[in-house]
C-alpha atoms as a PDB file:
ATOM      1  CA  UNK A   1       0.000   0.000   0.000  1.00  0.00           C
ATOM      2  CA  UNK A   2       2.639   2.377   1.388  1.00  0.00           C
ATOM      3  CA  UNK A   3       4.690   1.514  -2.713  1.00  0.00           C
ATOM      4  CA  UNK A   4       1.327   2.180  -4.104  1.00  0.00           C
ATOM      5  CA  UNK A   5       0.985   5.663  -2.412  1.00  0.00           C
ATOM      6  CA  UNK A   6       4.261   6.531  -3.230  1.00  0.00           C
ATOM      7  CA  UNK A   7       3.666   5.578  -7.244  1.00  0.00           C
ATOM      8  CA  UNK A   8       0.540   7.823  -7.451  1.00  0.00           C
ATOM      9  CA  UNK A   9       2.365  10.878  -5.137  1.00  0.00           C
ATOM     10  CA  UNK A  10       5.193  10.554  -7.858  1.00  0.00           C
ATOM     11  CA  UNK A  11       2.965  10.442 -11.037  1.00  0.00           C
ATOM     12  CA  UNK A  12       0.921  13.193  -9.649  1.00  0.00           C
ATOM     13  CA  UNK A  13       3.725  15.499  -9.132  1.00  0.00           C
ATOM     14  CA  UNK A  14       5.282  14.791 -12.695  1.00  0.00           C
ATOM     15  CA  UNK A  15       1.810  15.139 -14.384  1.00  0.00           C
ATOM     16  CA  UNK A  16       0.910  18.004 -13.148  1.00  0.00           C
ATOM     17  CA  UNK A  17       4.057  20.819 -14.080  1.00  0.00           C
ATOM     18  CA  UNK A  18       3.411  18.785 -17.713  1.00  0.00           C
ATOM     19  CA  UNK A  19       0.020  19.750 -18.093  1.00  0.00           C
ATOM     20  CA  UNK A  20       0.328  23.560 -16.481  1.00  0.00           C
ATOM     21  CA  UNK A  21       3.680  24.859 -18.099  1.00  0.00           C
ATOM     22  CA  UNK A  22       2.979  23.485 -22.080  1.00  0.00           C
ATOM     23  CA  UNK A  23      -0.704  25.693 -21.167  1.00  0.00           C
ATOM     24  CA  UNK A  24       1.142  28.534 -19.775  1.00  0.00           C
ATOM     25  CA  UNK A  25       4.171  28.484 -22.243  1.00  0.00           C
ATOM     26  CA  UNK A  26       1.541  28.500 -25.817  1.00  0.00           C
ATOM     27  CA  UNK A  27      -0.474  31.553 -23.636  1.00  0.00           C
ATOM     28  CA  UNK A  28       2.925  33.613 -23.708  1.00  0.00           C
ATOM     29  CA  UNK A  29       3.376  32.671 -26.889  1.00  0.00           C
ATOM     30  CA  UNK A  30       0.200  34.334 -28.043  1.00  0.00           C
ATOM     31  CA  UNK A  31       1.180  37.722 -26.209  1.00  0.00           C
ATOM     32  CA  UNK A  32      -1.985  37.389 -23.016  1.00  0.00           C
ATOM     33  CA  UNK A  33      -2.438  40.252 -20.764  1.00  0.00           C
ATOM     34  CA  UNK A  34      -4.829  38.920 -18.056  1.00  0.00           C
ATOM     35  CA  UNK A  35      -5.840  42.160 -17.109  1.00  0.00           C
ATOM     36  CA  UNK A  36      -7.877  41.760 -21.091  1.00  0.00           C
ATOM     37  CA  UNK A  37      -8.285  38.061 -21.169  1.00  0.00           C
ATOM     38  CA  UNK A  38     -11.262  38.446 -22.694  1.00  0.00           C
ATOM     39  CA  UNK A  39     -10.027  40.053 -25.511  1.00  0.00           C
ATOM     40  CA  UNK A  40      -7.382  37.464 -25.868  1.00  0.00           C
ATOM     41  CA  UNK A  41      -8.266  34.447 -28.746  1.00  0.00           C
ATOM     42  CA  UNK A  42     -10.463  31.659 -27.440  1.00  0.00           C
ATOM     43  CA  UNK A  43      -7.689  29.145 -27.618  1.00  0.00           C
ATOM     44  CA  UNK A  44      -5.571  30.960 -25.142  1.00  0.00           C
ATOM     45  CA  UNK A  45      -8.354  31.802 -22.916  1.00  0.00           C
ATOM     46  CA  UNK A  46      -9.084  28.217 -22.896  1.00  0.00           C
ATOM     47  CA  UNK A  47      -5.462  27.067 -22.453  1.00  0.00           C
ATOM     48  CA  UNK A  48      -5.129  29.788 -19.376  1.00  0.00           C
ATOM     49  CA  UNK A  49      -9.061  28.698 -17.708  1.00  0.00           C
ATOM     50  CA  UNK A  50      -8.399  25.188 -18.486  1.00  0.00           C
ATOM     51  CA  UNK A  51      -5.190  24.533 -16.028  1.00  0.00           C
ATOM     52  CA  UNK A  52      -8.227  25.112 -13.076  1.00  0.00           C
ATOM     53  CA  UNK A  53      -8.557  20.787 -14.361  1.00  0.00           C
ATOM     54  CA  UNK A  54      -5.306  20.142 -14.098  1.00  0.00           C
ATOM     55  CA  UNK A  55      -4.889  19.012 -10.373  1.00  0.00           C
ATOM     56  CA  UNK A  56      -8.030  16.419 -11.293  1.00  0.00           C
ATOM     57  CA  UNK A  57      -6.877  15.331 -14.163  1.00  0.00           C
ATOM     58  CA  UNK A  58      -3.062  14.936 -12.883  1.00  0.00           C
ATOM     59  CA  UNK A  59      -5.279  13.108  -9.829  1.00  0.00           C
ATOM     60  CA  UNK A  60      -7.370  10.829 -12.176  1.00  0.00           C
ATOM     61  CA  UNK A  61      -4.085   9.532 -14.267  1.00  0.00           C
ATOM     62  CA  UNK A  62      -2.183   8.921 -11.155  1.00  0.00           C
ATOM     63  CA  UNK A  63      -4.815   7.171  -9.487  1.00  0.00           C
ATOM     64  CA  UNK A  64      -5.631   5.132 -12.044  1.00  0.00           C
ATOM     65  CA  UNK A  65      -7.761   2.754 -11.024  1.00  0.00           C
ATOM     66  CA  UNK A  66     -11.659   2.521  -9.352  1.00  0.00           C
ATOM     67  CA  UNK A  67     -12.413   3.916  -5.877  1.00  0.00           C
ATOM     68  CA  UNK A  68     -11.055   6.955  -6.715  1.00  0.00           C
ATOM     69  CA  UNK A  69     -11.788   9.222  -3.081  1.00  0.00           C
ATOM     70  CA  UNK A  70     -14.161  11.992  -5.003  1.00  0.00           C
ATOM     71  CA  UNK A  71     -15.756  13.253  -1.683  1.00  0.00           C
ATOM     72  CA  UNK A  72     -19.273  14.083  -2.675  1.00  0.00           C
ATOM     73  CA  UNK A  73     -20.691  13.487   0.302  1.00  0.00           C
ATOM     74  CA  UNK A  74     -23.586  15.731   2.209  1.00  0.00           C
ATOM     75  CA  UNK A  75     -22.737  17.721   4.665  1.00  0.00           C
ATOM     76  CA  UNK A  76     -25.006  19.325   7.384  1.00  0.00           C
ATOM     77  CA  UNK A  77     -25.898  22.958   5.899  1.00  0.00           C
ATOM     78  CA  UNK A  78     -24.168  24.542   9.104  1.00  0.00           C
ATOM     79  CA  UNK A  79     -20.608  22.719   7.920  1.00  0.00           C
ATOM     80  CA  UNK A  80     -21.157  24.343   4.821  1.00  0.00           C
ATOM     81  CA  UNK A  81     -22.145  27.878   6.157  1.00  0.00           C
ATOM     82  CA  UNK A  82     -19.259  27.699   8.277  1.00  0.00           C
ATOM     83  CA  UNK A  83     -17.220  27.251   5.541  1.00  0.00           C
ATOM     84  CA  UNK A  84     -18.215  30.198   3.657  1.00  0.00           C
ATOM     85  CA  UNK A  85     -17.862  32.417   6.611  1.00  0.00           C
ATOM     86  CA  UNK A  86     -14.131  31.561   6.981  1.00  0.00           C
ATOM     87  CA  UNK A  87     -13.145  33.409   4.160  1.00  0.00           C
ATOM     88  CA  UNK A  88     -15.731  36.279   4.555  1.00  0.00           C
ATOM     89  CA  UNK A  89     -14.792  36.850   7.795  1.00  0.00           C
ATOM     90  CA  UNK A  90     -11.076  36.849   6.411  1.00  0.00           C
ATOM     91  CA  UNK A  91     -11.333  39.046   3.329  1.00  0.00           C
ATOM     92  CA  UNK A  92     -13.960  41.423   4.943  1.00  0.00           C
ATOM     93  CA  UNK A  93     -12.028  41.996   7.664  1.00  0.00           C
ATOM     94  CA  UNK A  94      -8.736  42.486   5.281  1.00  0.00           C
ATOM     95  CA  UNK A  95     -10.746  44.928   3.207  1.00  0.00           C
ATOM     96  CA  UNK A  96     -12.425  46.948   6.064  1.00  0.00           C
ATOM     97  CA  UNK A  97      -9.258  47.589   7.600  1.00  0.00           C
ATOM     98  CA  UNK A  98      -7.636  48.775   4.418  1.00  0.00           C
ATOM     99  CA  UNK A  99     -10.751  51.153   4.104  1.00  0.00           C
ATOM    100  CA  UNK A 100     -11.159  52.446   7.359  1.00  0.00           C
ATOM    101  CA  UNK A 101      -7.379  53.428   7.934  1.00  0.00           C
ATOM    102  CA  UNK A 102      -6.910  55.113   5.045  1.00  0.00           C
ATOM    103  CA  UNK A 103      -4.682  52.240   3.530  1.00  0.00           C
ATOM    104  CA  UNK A 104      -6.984  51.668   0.629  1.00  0.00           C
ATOM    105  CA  UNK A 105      -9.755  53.888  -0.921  1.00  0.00           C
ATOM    106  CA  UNK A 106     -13.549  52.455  -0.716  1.00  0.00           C
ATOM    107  CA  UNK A 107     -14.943  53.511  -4.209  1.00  0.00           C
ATOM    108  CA  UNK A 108     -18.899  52.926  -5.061  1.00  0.00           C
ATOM    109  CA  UNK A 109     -18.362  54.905  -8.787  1.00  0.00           C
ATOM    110  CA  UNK A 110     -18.536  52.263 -11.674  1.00  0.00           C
ATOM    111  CA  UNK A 111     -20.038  49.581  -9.710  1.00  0.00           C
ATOM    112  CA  UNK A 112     -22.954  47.784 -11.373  1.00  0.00           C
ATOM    113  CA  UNK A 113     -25.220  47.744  -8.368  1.00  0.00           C
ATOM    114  CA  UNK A 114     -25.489  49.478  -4.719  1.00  0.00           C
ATOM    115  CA  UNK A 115     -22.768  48.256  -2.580  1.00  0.00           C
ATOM    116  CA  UNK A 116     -24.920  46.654  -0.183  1.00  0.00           C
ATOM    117  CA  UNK A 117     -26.955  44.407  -3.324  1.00  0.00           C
ATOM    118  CA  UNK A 118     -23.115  43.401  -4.437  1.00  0.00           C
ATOM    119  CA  UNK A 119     -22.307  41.725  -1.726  1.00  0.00           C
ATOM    120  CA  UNK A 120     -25.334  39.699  -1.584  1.00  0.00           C
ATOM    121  CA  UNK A 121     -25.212  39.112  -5.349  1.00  0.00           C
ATOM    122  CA  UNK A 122     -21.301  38.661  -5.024  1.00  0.00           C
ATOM    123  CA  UNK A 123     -21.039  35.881  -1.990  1.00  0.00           C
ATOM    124  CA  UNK A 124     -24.514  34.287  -3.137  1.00  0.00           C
ATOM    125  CA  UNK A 125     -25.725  33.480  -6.919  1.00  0.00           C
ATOM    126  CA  UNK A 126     -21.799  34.932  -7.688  1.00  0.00           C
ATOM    127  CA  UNK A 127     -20.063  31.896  -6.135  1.00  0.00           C
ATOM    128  CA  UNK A 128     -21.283  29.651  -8.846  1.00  0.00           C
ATOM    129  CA  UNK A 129     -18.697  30.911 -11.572  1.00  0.00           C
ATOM    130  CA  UNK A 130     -16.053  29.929  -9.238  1.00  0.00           C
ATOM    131  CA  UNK A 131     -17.010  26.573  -7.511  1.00  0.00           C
ATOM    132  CA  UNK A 132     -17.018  25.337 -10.849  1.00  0.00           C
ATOM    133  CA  UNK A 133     -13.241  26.509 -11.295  1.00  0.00           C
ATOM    134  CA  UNK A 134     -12.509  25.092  -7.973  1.00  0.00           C
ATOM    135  CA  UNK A 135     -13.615  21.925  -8.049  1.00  0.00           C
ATOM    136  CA  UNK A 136     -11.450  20.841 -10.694  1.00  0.00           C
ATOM    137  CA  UNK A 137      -8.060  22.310  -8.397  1.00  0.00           C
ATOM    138  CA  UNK A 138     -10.259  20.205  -5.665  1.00  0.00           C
ATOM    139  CA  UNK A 139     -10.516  17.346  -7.278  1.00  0.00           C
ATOM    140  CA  UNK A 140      -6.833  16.982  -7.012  1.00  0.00           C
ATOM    141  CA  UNK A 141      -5.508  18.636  -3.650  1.00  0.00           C
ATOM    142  CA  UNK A 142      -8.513  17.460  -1.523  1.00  0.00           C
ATOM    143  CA  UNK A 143      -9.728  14.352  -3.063  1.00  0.00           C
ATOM    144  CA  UNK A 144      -6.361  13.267  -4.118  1.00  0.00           C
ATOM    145  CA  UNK A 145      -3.591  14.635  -2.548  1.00  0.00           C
ATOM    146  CA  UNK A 146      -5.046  15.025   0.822  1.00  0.00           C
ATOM    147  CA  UNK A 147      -6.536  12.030   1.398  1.00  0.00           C
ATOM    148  CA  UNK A 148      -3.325   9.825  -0.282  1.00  0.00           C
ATOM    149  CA  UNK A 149      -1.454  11.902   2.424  1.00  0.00           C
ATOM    150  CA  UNK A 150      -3.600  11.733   5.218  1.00  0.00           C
ATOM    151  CA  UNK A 151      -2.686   8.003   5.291  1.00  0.00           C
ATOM    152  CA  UNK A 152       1.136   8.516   6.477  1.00  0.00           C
ATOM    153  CA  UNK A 153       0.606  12.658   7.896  1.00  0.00           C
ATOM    154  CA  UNK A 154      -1.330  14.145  10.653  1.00  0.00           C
ATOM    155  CA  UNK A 155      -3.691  17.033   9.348  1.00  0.00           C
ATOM    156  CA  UNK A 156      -1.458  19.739  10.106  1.00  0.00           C
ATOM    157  CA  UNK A 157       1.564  18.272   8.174  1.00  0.00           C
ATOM    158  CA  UNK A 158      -0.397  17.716   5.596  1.00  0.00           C
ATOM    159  CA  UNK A 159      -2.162  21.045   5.008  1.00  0.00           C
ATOM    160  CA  UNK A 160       1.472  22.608   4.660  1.00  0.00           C
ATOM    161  CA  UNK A 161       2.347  20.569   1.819  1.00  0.00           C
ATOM    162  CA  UNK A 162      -0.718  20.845   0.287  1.00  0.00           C
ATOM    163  CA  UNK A 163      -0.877  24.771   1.108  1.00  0.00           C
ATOM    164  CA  UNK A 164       2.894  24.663  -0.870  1.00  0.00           C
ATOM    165  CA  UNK A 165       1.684  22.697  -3.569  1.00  0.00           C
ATOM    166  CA  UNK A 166      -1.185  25.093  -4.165  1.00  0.00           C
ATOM    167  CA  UNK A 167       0.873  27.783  -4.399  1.00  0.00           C
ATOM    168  CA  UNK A 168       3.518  26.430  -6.470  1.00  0.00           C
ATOM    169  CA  UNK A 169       1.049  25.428  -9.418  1.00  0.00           C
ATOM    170  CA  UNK A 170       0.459  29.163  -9.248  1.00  0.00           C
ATOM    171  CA  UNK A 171       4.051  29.974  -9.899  1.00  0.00           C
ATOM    172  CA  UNK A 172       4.061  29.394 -13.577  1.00  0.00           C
ATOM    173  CA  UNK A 173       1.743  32.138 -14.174  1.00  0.00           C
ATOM    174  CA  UNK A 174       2.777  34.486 -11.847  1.00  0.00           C
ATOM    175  CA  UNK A 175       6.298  34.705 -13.143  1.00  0.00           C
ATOM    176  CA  UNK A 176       5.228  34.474 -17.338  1.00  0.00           C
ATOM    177  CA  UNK A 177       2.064  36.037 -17.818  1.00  0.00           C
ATOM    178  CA  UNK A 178       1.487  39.832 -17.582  1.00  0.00           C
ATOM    179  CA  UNK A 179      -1.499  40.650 -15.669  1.00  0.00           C
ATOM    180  CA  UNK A 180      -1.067  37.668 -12.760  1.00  0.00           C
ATOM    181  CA  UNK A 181       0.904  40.303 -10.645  1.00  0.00           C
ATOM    182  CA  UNK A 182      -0.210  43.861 -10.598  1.00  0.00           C
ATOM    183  CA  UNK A 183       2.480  46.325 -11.819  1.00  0.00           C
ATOM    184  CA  UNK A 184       5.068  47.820  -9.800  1.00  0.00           C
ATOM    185  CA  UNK A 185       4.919  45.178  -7.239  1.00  0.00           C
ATOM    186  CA  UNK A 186       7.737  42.693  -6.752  1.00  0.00           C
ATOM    187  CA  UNK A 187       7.692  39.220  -7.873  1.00  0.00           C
ATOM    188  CA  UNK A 188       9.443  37.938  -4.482  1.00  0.00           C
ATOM    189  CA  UNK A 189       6.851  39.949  -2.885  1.00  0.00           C
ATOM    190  CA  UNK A 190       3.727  38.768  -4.541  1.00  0.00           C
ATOM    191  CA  UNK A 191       4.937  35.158  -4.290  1.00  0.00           C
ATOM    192  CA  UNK A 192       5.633  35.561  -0.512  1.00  0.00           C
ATOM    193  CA  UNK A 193       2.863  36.518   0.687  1.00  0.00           C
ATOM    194  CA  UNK A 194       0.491  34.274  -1.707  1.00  0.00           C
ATOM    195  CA  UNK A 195       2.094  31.354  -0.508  1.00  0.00           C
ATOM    196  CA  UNK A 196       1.373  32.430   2.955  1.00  0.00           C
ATOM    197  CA  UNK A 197      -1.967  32.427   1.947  1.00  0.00           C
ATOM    198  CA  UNK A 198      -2.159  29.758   0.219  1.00  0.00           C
ATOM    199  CA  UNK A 199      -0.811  27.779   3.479  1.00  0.00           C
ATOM    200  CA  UNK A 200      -3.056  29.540   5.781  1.00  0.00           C
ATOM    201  CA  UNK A 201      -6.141  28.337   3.549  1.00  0.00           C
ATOM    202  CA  UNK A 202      -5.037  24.912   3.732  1.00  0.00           C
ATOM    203  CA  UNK A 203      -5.492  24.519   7.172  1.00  0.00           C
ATOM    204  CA  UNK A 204      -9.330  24.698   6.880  1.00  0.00           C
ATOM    205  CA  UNK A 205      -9.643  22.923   3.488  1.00  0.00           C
ATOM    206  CA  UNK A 206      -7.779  19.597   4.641  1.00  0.00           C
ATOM    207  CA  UNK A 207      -9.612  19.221   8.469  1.00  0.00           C
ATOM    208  CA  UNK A 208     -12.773  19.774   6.672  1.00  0.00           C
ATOM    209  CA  UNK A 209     -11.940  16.862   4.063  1.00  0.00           C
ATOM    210  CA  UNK A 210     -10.554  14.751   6.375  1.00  0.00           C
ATOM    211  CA  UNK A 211     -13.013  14.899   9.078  1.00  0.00           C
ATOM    212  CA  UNK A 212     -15.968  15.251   7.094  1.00  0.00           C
ATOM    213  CA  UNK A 213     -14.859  12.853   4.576  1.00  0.00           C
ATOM    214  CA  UNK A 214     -16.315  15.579   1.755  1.00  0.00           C
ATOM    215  CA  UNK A 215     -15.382  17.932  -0.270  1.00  0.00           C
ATOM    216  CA  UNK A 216     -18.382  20.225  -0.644  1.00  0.00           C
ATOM    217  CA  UNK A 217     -16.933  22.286   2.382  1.00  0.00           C
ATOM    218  CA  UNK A 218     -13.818  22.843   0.896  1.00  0.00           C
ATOM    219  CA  UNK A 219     -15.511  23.847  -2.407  1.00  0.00           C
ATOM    220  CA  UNK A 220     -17.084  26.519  -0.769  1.00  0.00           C
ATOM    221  CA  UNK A 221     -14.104  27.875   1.100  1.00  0.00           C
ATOM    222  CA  UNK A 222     -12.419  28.569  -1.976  1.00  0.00           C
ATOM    223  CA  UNK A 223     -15.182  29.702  -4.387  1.00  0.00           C
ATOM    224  CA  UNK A 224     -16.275  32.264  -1.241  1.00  0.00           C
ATOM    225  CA  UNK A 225     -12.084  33.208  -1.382  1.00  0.00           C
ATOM    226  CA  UNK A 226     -12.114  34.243  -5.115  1.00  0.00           C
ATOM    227  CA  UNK A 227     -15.779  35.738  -5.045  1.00  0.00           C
ATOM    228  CA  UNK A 228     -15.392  37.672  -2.111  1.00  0.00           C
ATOM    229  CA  UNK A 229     -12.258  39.387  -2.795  1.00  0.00           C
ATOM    230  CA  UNK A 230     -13.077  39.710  -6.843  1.00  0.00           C
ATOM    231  CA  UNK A 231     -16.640  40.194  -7.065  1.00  0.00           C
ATOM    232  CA  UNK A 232     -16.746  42.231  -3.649  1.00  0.00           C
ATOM    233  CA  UNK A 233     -13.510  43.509  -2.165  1.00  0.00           C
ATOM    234  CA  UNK A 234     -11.661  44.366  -5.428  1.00  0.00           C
ATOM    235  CA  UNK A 235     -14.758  45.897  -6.843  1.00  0.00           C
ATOM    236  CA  UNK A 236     -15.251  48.211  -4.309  1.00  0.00           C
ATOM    237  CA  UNK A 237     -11.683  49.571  -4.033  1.00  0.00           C
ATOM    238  CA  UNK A 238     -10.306  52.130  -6.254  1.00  0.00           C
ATOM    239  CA  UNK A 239      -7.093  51.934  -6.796  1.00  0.00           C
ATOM    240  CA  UNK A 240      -6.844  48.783  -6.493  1.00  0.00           C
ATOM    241  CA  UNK A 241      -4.072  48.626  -3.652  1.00  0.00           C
ATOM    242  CA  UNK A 242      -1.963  45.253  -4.570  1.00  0.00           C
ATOM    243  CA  UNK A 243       0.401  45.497  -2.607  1.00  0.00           C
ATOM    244  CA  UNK A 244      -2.171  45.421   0.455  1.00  0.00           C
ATOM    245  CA  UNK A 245      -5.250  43.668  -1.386  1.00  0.00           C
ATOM    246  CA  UNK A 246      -6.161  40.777  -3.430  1.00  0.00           C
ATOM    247  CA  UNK A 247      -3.822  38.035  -4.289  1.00  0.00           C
ATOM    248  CA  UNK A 248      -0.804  38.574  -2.937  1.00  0.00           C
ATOM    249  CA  UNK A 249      -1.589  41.529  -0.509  1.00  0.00           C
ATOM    250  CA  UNK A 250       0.278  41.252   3.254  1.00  0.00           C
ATOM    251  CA  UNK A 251      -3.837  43.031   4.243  1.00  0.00           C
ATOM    252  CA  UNK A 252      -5.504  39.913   2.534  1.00  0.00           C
ATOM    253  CA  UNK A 253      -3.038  37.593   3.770  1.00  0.00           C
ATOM    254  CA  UNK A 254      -3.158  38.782   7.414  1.00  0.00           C
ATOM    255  CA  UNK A 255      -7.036  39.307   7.608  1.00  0.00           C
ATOM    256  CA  UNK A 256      -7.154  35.082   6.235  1.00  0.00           C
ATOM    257  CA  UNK A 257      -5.184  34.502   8.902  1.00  0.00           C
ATOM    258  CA  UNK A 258      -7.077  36.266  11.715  1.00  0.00           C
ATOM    259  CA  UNK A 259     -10.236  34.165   9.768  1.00  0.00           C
ATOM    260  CA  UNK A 260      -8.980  30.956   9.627  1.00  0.00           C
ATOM    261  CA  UNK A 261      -7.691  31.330  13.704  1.00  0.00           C
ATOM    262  CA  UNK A 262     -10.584  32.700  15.123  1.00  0.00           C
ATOM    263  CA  UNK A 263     -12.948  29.756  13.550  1.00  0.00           C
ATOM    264  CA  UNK A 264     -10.951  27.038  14.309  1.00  0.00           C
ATOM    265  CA  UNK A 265     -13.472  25.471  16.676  1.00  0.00           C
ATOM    266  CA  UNK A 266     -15.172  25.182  14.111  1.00  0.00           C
ATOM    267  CA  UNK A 267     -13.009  23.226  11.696  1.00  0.00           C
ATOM    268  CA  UNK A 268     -10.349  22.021  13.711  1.00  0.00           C
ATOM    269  CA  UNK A 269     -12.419  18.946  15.388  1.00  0.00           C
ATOM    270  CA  UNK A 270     -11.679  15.374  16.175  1.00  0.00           C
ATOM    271  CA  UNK A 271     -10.311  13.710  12.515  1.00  0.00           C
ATOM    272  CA  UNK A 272     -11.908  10.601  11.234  1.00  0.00           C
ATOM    273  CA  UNK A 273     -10.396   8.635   8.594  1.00  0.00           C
ATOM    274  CA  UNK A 274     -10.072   9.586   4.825  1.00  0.00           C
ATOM    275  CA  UNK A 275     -11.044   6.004   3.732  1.00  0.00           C
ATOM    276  CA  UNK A 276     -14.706   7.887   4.808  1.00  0.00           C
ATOM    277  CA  UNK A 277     -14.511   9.980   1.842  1.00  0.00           C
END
């Protein structure tokens, strides 16, 4: 078993940087600017959207085989609620702060709706767009990774190597295409502080796979992530602030963190095994 593991942690790590940097390398290629990815050819927009599979499909050809651990199992509504709050509480509080000391600028001109209706709208109906994206990065870091790990590492140990991995399949982008970090802010900078993120999150997303055996939780935490501080927090602040906000930003960062510790009853509970899942 332990041989077997070890096979599909191996394939899974080659399989993956070959189906992200060939997608990456043909988007560079064709000159994309994500900051007008929409105005970029289908192909590349594809190319760019499509590496949200690639953890699942990295997952599926390492697995290989029936049984594979795809977590859709029901959860009580208040697991679920509780996992969109974590990153609510995170990002609002991130954003508020930036506001209210001056750090960032609140700005209501341009927005499509009154502040108040976006957020509903935003952390609602606008989390669809984005669970969708997430599941397939899911697919392989919860359902796969997490639970192949979670049969040799405690929770904790395993929620830094996933929160690493995550950010590392993010690396490819954020050095070669324009657009994936804002201008004028360092690279080191940008990667720092997203892969404290990216760690932080972890923490949540594996104890609520491994105890609850599903992965509907963790597809909420990070659709409510992307929504909240795109469709809300980003919206809403003019200039944007990166080196503070979004992706990247030591506010956003240090607000998650301050989320994900002050929950932590309500994730961090007594583990059952992943064979559940």
């Amino acid at each position: 078993m332990k041989t077997d593991v070890s096979r599909q942690l191996t394939t899974f790590a080659v399989v993956l940087p070959v189906l992200v940097l060939p997608a990456v390398a043909f988007a560079v290629s064709q000159g994309v600017d994500l900051d007008h990815i929409g105005e970029a050819p289908i192909l590349v927009q594809l190319a760019l959207y499509g590496q949200a599979l690639a953890p699942a499909i990295a997952a599926a050809v390492a697995f290989r085989g029936r049984g594979f651990p795809w977590g859709f199992v029901k959860v009580p509504p208040r697991t679920l609620l509780a996992a969109w709050a974590i990153p609510v509480i995170g990002v609002g509080l991130a954003y508020g702060t930036g506001w209210l000391t001056g750090l960032a600028s609140f700005g209501a001109d341009g927005l499509p709706m009154p502040p108040l209706l976006l957020v509903v709208v935003g952390l609602v109906p606008g989390l669809v767009p984005y669970l969708v994206l997430a599941l397939g990065e899911q697919l392989g870091w919860s359902s796969f990774l997490v639970t192949r790990l979670g049969e040799r590492h405690s929770a904790d140990v395993v929620a830094v190597v996933v929160g690493v991995a995550w950010a590392l399949f993010h690396v490819p982008l954020m050095l070669f295409v324009p657009g994936a970090v804002e201008p004028g802010v360092p690279l080191a900078y940008a990667l720092l502080w997203f892969t404290v993120q990216t760690i932080v999150l972890a923490f949540p997303l594996v104890w609520f796979r491994l105890r609850t055996g599903s992965i509907w939780p963790v597809l909420v935490v990070h659709a409510t992530l992307n929504a909240a501080t795109y469709f809300v927090g980003q919206a809403m602040t003019q200039p944007r602030s990166p080196w503070l906000l979004g992706e990247g930003g030591v506010l956003t960062t240090a607000g998650l963190a301050v989320g994900v510790a002050v929950t932590a009853r309500w994730w961090r509970q007594s583990r059952v095994s992943p064979a559940a899942a």
